[in-house]
Structures are given as structure tokens and as C-alpha cells.
PDB file of N, CA and C in Angstrom:
ATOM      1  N   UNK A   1       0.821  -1.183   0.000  1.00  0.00           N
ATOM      2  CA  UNK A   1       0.000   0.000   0.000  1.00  0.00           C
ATOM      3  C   UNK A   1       0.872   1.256   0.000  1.00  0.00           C
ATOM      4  N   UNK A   2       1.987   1.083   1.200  1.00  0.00           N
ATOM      5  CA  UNK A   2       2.655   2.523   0.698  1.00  0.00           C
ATOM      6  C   UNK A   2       3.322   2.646  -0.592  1.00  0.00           C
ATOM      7  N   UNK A   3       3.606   2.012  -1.347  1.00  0.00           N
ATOM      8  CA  UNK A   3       4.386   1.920  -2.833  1.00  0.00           C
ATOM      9  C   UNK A   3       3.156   2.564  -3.823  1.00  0.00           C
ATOM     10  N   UNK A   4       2.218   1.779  -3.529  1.00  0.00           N
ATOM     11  CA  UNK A   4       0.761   2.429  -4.011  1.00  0.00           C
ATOM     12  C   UNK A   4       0.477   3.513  -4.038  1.00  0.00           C
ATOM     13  N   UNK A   5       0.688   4.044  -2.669  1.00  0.00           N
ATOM     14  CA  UNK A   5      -0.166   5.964  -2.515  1.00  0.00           C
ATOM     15  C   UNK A   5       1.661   6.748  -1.699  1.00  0.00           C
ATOM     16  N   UNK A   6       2.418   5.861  -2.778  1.00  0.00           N
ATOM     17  CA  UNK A   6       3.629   6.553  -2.578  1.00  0.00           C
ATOM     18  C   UNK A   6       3.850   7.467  -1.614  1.00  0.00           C
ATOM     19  N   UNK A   7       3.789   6.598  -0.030  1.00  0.00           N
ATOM     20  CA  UNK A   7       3.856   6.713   1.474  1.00  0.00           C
ATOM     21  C   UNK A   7       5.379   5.981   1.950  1.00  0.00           C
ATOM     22  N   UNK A   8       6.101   7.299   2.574  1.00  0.00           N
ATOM     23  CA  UNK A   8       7.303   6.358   3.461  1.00  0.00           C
ATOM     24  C   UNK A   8       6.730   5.366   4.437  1.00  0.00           C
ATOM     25  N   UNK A   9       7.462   4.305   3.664  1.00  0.00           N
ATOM     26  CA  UNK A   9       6.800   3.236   5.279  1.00  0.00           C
ATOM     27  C   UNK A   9       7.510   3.338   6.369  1.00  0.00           C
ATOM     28  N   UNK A  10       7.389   3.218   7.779  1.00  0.00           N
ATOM     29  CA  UNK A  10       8.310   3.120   8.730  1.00  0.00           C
ATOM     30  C   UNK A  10       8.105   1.566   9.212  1.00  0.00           C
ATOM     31  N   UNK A  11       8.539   0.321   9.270  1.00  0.00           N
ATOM     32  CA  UNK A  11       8.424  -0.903   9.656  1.00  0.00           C
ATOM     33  C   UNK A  11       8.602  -0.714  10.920  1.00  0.00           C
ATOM     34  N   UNK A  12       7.890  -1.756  11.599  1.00  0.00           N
ATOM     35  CA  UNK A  12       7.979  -2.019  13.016  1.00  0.00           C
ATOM     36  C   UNK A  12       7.623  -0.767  14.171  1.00  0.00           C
ATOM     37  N   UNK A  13       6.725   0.197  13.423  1.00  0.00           N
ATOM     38  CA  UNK A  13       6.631   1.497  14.290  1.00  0.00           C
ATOM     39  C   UNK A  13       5.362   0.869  15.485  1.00  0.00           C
ATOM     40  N   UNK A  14       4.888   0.107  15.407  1.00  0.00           N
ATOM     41  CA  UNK A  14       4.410  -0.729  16.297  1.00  0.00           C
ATOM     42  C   UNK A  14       4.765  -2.066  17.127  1.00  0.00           C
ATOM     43  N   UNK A  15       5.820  -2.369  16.970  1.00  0.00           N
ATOM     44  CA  UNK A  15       6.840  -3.394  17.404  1.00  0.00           C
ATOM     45  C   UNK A  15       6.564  -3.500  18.466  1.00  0.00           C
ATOM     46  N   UNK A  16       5.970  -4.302  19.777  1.00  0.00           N
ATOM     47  CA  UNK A  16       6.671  -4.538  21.067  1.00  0.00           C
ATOM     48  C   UNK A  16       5.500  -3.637  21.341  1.00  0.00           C
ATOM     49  N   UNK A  17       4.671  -3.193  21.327  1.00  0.00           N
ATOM     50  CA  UNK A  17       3.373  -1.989  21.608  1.00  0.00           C
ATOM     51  C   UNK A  17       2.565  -2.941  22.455  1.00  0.00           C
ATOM     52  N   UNK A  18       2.053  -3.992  21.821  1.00  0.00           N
ATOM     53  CA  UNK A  18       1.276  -4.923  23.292  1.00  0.00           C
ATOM     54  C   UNK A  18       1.563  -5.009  24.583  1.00  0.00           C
ATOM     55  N   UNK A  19       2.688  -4.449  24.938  1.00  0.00           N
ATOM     56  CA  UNK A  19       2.635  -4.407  25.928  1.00  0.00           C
ATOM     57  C   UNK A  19       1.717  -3.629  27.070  1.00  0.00           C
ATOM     58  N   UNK A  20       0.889  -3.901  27.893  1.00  0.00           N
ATOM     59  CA  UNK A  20       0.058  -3.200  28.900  1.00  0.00           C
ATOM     60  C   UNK A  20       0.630  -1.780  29.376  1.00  0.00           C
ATOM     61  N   UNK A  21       1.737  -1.466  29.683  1.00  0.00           N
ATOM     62  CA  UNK A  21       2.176  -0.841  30.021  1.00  0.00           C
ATOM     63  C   UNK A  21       2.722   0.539  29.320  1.00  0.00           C
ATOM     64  N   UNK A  22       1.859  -0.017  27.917  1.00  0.00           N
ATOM     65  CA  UNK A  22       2.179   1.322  26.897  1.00  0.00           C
ATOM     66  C   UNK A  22       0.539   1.204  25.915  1.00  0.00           C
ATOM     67  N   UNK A  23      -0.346   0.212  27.048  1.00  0.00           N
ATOM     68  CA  UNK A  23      -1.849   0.588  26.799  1.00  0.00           C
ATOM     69  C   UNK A  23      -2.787   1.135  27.393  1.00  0.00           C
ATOM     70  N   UNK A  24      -3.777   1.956  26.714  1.00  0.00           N
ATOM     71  CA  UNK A  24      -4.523   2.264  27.842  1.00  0.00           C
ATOM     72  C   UNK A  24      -5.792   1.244  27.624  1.00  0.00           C
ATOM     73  N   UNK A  25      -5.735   0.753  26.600  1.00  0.00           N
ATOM     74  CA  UNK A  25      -6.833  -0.324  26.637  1.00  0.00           C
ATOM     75  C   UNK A  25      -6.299  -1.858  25.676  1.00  0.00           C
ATOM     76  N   UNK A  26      -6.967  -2.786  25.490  1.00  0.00           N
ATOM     77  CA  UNK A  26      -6.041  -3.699  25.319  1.00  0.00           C
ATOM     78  C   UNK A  26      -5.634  -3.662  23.840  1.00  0.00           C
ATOM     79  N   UNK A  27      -6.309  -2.322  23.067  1.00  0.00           N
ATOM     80  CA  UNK A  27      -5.419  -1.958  21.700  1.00  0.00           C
ATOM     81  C   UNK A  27      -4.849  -0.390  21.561  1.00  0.00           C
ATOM     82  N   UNK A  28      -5.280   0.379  21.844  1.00  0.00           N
ATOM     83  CA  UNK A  28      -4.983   1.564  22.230  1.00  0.00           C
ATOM     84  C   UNK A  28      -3.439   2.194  22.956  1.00  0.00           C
ATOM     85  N   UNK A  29      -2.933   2.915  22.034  1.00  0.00           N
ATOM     86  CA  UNK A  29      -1.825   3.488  23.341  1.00  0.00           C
ATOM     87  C   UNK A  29      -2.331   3.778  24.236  1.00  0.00           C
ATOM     88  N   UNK A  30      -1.270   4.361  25.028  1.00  0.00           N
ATOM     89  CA  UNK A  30      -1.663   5.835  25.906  1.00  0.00           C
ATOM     90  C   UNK A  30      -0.644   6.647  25.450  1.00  0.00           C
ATOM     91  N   UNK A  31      -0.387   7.296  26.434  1.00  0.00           N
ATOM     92  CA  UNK A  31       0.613   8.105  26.439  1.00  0.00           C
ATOM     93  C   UNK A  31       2.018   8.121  26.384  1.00  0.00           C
ATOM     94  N   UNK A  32       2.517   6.826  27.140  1.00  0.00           N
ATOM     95  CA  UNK A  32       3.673   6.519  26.993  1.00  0.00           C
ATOM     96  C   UNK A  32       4.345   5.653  25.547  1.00  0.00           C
ATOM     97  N   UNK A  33       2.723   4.988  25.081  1.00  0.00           N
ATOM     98  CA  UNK A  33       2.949   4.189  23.568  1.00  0.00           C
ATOM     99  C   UNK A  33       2.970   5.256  22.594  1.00  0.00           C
ATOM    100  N   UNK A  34       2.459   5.859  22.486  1.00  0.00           N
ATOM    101  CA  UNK A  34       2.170   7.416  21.751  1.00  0.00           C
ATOM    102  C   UNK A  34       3.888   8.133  21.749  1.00  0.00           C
ATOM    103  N   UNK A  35       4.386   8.054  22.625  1.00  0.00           N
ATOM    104  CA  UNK A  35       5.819   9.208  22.915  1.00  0.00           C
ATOM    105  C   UNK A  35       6.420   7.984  22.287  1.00  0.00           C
ATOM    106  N   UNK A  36       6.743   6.993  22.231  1.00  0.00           N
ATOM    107  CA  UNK A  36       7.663   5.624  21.395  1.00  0.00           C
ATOM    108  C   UNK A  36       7.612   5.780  20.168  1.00  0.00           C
ATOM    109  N   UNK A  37       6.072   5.527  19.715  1.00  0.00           N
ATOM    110  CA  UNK A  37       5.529   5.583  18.440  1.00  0.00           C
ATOM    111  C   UNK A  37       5.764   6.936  17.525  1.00  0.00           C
ATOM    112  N   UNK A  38       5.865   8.396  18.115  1.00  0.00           N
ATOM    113  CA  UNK A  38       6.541   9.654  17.683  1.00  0.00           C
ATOM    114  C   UNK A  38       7.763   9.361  17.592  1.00  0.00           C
ATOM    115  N   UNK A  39       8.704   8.856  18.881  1.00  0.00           N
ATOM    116  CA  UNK A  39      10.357   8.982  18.448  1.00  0.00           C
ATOM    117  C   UNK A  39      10.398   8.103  17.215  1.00  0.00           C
ATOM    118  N   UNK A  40      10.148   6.775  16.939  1.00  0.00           N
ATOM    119  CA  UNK A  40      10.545   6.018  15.994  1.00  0.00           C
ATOM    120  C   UNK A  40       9.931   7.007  14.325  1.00  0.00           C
ATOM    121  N   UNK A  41       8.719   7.379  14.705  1.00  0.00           N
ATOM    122  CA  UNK A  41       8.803   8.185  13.239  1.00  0.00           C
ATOM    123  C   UNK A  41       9.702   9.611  13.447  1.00  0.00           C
ATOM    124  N   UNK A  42       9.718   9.920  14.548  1.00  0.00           N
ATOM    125  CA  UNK A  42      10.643  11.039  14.199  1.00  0.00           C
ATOM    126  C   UNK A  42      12.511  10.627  13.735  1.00  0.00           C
ATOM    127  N   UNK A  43      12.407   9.726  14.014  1.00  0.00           N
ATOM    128  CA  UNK A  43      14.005   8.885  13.430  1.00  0.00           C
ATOM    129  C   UNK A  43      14.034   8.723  12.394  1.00  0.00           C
ATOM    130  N   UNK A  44      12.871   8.037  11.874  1.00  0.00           N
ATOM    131  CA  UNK A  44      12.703   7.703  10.531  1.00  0.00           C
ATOM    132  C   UNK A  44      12.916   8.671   9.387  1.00  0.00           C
ATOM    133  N   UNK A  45      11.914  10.184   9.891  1.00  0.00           N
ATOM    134  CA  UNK A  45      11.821  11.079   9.382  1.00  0.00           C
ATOM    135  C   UNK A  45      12.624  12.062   9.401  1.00  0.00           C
ATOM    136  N   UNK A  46      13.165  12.075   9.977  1.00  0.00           N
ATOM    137  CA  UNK A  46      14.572  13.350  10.444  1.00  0.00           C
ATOM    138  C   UNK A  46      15.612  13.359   9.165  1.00  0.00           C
ATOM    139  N   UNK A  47      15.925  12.628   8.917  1.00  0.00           N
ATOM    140  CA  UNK A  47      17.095  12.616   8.021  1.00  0.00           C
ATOM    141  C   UNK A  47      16.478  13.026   6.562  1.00  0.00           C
ATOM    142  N   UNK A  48      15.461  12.475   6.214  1.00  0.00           N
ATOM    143  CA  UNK A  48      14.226  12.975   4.966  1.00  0.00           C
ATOM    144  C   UNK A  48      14.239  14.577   4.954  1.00  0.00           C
ATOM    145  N   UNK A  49      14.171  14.591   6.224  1.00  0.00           N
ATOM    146  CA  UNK A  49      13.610  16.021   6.327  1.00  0.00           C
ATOM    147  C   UNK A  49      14.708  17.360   6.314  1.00  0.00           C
ATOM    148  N   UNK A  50      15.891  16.801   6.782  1.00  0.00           N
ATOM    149  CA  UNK A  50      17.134  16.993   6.336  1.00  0.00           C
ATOM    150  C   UNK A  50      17.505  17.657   5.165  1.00  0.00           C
ATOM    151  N   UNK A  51      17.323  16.673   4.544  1.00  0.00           N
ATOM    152  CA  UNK A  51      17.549  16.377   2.353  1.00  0.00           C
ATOM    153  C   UNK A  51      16.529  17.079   2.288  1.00  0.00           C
ATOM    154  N   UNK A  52      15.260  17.649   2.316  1.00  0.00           N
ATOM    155  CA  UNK A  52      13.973  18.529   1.367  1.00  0.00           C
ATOM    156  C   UNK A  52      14.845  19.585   1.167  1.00  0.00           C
ATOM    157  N   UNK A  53      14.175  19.716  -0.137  1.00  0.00           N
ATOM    158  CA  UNK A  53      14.615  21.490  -0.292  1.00  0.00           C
ATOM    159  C   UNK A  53      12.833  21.684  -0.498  1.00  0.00           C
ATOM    160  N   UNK A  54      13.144  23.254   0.181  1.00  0.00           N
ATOM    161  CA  UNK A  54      11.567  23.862  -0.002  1.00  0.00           C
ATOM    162  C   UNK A  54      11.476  24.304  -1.309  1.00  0.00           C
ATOM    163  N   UNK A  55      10.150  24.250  -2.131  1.00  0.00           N
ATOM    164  CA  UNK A  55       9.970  24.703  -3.283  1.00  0.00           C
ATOM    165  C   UNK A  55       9.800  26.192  -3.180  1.00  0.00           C
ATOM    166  N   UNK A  56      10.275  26.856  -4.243  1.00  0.00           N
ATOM    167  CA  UNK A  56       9.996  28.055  -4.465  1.00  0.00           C
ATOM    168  C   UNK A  56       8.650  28.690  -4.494  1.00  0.00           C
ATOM    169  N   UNK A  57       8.464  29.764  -4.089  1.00  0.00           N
ATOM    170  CA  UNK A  57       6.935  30.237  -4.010  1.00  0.00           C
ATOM    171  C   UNK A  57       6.053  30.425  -5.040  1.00  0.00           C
TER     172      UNK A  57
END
């Protein structure tokens, strides 16, 4: 699907998330799954974001 609607994939940005302790319900983050789930796309994305050049106006 991301190749499809030509989307960076990030793999595994849900990895290890079952855990209770980063749920607030038995699929749901909370808060602490939520702050994991941002750093790993912000890793992902940082260096991308790096390389853009802004288009001209």
C-alpha cells in the first residue's frame, strides 16, 4: 500500500506496543505508547527532512 499511494513506510513502528504498560486499553496506546511511536517516526523522518529542499513560491 505505501508503494501504491507513494507513502514512506516506517516498519515495526508498532513493534513490542502490546505491551500493557504502553496501553490504555487492550489496543490503544496511551501516552507513553504514543511518545515511542513519535520517536521512531521522528528517526525515521529526520534525516528525509534533512535532504527537502523547499519549493519556491
Amino acid at each position: 500500500m505505501a508503494k501504491d499511494t507513494q507513502a514512506y513506510l516506517i516498519p515495526e513502528v508498532l513493534a513490542s506496543l502490546n505491551d500493557p504498560r504502553y496501553l490504555s486499553d487492550r489496543i490503544h496506546p496511551n501516552q507513553a505508547g504514543h511518545r515511542i511511536i513519535s520517536n521512531r517516526i521522528a528517526q525515521m523522518l529526520n534525516p528525509l527532512l534533512k535532504q527537502a529542499t523547499l519549493l519556491p513560491n
